[in-house]
C-alpha atoms as a PDB file:
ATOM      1  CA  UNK A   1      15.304 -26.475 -52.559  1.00  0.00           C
ATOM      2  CA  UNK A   2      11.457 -27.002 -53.355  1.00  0.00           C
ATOM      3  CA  UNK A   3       9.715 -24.873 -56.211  1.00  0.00           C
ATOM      4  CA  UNK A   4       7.578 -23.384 -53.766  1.00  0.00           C
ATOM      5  CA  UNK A   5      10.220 -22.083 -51.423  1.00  0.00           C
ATOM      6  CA  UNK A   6      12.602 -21.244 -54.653  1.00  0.00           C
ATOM      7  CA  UNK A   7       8.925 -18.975 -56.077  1.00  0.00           C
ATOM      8  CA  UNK A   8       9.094 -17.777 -52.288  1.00  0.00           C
ATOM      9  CA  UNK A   9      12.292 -16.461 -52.295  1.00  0.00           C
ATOM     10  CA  UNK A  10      12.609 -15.147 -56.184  1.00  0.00           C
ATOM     11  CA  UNK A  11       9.235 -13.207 -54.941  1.00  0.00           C
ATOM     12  CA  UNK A  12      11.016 -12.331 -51.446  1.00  0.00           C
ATOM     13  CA  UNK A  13      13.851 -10.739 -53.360  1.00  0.00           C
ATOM     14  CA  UNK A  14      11.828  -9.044 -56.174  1.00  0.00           C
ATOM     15  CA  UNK A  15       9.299  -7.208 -53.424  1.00  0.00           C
ATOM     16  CA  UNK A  16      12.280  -6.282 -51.506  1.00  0.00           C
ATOM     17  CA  UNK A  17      13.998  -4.716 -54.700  1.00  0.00           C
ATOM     18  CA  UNK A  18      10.679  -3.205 -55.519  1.00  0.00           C
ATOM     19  CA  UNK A  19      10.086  -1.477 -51.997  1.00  0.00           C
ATOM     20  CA  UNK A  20      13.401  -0.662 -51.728  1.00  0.00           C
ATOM     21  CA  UNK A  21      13.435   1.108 -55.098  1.00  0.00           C
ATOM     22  CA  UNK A  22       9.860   2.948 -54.340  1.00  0.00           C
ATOM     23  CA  UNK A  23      11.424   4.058 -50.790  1.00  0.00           C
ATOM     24  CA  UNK A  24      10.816   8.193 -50.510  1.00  0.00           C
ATOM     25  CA  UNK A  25      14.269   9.199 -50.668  1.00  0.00           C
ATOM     26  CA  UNK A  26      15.025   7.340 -53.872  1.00  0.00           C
ATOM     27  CA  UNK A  27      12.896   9.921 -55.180  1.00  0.00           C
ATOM     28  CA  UNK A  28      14.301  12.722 -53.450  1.00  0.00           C
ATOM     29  CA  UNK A  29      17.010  14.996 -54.853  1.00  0.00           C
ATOM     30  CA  UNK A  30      20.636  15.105 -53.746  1.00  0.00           C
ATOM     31  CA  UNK A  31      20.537  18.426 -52.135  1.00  0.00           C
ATOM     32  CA  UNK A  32      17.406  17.175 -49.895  1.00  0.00           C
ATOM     33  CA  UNK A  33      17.765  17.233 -45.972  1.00  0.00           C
ATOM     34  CA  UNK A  34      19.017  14.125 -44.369  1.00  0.00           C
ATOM     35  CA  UNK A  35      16.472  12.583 -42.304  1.00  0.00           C
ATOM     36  CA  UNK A  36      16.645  13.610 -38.560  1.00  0.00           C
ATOM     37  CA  UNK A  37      17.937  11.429 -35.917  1.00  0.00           C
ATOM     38  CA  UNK A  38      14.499   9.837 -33.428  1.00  0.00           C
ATOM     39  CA  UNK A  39      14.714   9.596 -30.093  1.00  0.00           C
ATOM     40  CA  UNK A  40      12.032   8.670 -27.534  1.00  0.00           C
ATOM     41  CA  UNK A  41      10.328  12.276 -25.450  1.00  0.00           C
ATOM     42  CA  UNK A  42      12.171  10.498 -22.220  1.00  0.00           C
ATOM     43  CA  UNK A  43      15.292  10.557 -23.844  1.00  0.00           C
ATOM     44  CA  UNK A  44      15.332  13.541 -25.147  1.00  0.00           C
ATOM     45  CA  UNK A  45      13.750  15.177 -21.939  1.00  0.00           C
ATOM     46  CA  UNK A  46      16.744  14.491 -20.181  1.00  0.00           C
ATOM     47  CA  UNK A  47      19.218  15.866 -23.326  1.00  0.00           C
ATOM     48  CA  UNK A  48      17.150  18.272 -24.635  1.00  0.00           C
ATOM     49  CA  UNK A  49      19.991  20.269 -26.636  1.00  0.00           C
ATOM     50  CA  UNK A  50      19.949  17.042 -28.826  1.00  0.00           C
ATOM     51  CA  UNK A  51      16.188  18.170 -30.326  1.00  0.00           C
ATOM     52  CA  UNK A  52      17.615  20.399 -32.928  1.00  0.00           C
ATOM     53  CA  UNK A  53      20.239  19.306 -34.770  1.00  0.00           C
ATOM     54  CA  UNK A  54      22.873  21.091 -37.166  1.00  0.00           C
ATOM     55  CA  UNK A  55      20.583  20.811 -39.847  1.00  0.00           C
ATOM     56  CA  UNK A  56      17.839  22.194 -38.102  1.00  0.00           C
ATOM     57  CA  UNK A  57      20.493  25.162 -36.254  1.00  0.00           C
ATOM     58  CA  UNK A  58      21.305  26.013 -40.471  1.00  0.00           C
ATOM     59  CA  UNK A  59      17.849  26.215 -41.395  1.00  0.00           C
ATOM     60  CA  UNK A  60      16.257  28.152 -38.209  1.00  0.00           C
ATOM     61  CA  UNK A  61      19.250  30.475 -39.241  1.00  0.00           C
ATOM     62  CA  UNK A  62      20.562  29.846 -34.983  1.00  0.00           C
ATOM     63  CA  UNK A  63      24.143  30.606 -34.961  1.00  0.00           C
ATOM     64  CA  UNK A  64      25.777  27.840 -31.846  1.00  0.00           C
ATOM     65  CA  UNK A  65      24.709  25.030 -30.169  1.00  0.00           C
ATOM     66  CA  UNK A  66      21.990  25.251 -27.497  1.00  0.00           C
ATOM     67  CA  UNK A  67      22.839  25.608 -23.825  1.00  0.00           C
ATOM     68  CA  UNK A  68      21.477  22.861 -21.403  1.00  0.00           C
ATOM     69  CA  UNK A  69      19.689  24.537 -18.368  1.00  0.00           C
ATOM     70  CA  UNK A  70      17.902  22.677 -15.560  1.00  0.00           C
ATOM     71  CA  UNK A  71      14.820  23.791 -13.458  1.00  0.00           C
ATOM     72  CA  UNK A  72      12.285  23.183 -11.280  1.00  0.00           C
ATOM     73  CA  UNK A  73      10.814  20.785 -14.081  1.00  0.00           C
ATOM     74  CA  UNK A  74      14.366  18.804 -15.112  1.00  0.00           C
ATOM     75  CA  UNK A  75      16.564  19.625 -18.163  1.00  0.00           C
ATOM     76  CA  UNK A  76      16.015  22.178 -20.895  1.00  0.00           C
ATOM     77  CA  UNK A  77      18.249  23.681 -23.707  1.00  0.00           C
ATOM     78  CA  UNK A  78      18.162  27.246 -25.007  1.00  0.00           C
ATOM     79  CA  UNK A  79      18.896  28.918 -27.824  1.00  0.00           C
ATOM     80  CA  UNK A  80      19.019  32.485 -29.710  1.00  0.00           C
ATOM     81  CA  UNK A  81      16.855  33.018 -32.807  1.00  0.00           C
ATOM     82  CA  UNK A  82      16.776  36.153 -34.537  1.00  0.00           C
ATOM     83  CA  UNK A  83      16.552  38.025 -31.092  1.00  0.00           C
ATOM     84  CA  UNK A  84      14.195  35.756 -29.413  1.00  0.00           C
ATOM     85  CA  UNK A  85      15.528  33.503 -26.961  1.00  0.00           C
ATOM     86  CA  UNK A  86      13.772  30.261 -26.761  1.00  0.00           C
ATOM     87  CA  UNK A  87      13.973  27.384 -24.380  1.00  0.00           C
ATOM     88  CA  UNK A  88      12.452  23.875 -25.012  1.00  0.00           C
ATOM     89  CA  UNK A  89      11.477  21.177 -22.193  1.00  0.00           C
ATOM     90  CA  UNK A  90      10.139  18.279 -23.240  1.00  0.00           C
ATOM     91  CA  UNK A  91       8.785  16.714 -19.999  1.00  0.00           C
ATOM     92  CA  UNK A  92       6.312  19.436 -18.508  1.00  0.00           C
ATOM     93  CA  UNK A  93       3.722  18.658 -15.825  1.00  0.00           C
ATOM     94  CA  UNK A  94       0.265  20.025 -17.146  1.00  0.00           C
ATOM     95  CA  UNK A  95       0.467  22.274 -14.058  1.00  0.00           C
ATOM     96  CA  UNK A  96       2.823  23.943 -14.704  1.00  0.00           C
ATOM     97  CA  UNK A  97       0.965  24.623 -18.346  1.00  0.00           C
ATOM     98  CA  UNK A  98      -1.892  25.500 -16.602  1.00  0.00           C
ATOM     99  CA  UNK A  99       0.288  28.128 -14.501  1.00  0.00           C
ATOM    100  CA  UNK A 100       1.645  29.428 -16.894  1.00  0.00           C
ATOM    101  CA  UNK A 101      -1.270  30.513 -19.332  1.00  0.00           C
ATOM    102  CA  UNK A 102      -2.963  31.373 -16.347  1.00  0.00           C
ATOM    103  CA  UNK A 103      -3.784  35.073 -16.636  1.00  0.00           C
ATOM    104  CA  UNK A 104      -1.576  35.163 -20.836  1.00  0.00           C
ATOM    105  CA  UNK A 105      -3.835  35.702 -24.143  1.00  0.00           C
ATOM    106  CA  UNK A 106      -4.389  31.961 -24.482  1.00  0.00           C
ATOM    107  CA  UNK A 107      -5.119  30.246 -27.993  1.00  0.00           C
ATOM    108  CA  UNK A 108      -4.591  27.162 -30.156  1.00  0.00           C
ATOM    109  CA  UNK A 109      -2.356  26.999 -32.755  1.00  0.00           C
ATOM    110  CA  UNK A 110      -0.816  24.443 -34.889  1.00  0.00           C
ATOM    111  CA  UNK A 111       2.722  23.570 -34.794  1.00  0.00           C
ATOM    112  CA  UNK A 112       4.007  21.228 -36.877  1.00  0.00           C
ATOM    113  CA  UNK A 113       1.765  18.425 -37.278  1.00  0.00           C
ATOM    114  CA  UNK A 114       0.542  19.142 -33.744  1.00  0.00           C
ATOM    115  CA  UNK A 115      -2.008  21.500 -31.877  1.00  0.00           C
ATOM    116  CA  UNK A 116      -0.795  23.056 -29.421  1.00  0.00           C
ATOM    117  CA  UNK A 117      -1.685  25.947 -26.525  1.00  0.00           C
ATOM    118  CA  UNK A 118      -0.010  28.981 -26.732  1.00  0.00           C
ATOM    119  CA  UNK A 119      -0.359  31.666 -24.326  1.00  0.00           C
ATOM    120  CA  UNK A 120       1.101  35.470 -24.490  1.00  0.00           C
ATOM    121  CA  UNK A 121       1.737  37.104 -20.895  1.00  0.00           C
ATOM    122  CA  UNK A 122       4.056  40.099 -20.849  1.00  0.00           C
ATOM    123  CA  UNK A 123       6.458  39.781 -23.719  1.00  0.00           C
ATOM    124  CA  UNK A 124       6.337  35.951 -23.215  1.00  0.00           C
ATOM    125  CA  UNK A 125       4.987  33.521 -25.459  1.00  0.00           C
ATOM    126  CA  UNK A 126       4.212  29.488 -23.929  1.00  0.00           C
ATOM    127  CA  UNK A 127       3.592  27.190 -25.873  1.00  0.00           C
ATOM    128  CA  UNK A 128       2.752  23.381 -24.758  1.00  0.00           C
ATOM    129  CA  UNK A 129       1.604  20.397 -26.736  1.00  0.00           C
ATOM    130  CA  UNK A 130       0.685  16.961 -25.479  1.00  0.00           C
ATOM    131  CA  UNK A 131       2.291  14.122 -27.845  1.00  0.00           C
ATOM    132  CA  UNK A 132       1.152  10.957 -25.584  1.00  0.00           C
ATOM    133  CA  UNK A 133      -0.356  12.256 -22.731  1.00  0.00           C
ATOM    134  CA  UNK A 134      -0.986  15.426 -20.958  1.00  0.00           C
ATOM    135  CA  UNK A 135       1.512  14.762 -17.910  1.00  0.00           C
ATOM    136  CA  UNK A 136       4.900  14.779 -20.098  1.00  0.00           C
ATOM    137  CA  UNK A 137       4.426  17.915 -22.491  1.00  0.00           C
ATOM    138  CA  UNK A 138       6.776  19.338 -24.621  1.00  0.00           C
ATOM    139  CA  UNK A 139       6.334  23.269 -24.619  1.00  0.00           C
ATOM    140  CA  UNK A 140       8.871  26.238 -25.009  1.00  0.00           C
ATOM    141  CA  UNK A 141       9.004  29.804 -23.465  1.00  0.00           C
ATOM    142  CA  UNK A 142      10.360  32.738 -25.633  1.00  0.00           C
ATOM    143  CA  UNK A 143      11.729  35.625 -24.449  1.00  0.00           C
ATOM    144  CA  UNK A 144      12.208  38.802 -27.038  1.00  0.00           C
ATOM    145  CA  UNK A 145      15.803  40.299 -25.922  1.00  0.00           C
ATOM    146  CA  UNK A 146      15.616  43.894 -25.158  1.00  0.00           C
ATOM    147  CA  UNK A 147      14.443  46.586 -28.040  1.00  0.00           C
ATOM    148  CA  UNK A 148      12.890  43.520 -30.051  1.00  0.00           C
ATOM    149  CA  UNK A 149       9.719  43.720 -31.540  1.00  0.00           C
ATOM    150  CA  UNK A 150       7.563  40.875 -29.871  1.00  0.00           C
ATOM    151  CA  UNK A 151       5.524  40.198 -33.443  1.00  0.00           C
ATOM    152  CA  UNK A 152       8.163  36.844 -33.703  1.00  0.00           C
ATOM    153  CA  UNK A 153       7.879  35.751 -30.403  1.00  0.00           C
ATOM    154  CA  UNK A 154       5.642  33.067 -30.927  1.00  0.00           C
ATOM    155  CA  UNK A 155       6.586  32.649 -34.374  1.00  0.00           C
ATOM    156  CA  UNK A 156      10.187  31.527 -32.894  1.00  0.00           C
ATOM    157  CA  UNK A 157       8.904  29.375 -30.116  1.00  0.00           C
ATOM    158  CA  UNK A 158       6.483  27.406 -32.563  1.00  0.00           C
ATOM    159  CA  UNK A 159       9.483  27.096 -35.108  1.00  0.00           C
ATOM    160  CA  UNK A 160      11.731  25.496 -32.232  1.00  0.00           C
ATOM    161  CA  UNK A 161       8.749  23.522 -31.091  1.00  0.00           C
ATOM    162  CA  UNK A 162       7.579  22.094 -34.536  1.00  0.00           C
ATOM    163  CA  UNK A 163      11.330  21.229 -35.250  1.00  0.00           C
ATOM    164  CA  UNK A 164      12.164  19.353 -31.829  1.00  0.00           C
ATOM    165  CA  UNK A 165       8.744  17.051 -32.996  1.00  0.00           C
ATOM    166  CA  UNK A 166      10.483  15.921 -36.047  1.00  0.00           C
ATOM    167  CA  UNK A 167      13.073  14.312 -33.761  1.00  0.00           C
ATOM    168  CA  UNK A 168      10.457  12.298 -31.045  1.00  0.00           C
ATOM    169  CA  UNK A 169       9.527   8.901 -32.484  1.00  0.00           C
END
């Protein structure tokens, strides 16, 4: 073995150590949250119950998995939080977005690392947000369940929606 490709490899080995040693969750503590599974949009579009994971069900404080549902506009998965049921697609046509904040209270908001649309329309909070494009959006609809106040409507769909992002690579 030459010098050169013996320096190569000795500095191969020590980089790799040193990245490897610097990596985020060296620094993180033992009780930190494992990091969440990626899948592509398409994938989870058509296995949408597979956006939040247990970890995610334990900290949105949702008690059971999500139940798949299919539409008009494919495969979506709901699920109960804190009286608000919420149901996330994640391969939306933009006209059906447009539809649907049609005649709603219509503003931007941020969810997750994301701006998104949300729109209010009878006890019903929409939101959408484009990741790649706007033909394949990811958006949820809440429903409040009877005699709840509607204040976390949105609050619940944006929580769902910010979550589900942490899975798309």
């Amino acid at each position: 073995m030459s010098s050169t490709s013996a320096s190569a490899s000795s500095a191969t080995s020590s980089s790799a150590s040193s990245s490897a040693s610097a990596s985020p969750s060296s620094f993180a503590s033992p009780s930190a949250a494992p990091r969440p599974s990626k899948y592509t949009q398409a994938q989870l579009a058509s296995r949408p119950c597979l956006a939040l994971d247990g970890h995610d069900l334990a900290a949105l404080r949702i008690s059971g998995e999500g139940k798949q549902e299919y539409g008009k506009h494919g495969a979506a998965c709901a699920w109960k939080l804190a009286g608000q049921n919420v149901s996330l697609a994640l391969d939306l046509p933009l006209s059906y977005a447009k539809t649907m904040t049609k005649n709603g209270r219509v503003t931007q908001v941020p969810v997750g690392q994301h701006q998104a649309v949300q729109a209010e329309f009878q006890r019903i909070c929409f939101i959408f947000v484009a990741l790649h494009d706007t033909d394949h959006l990811v958006g949820t609809t809440t429903i409040p369940d009877r005699g709840v106040a509607q204040d976390g409507t949105c609050p619940a769909g944006a929580s769902v929606a910010a979550t589900a992002l942490t899975h798309i690579r």
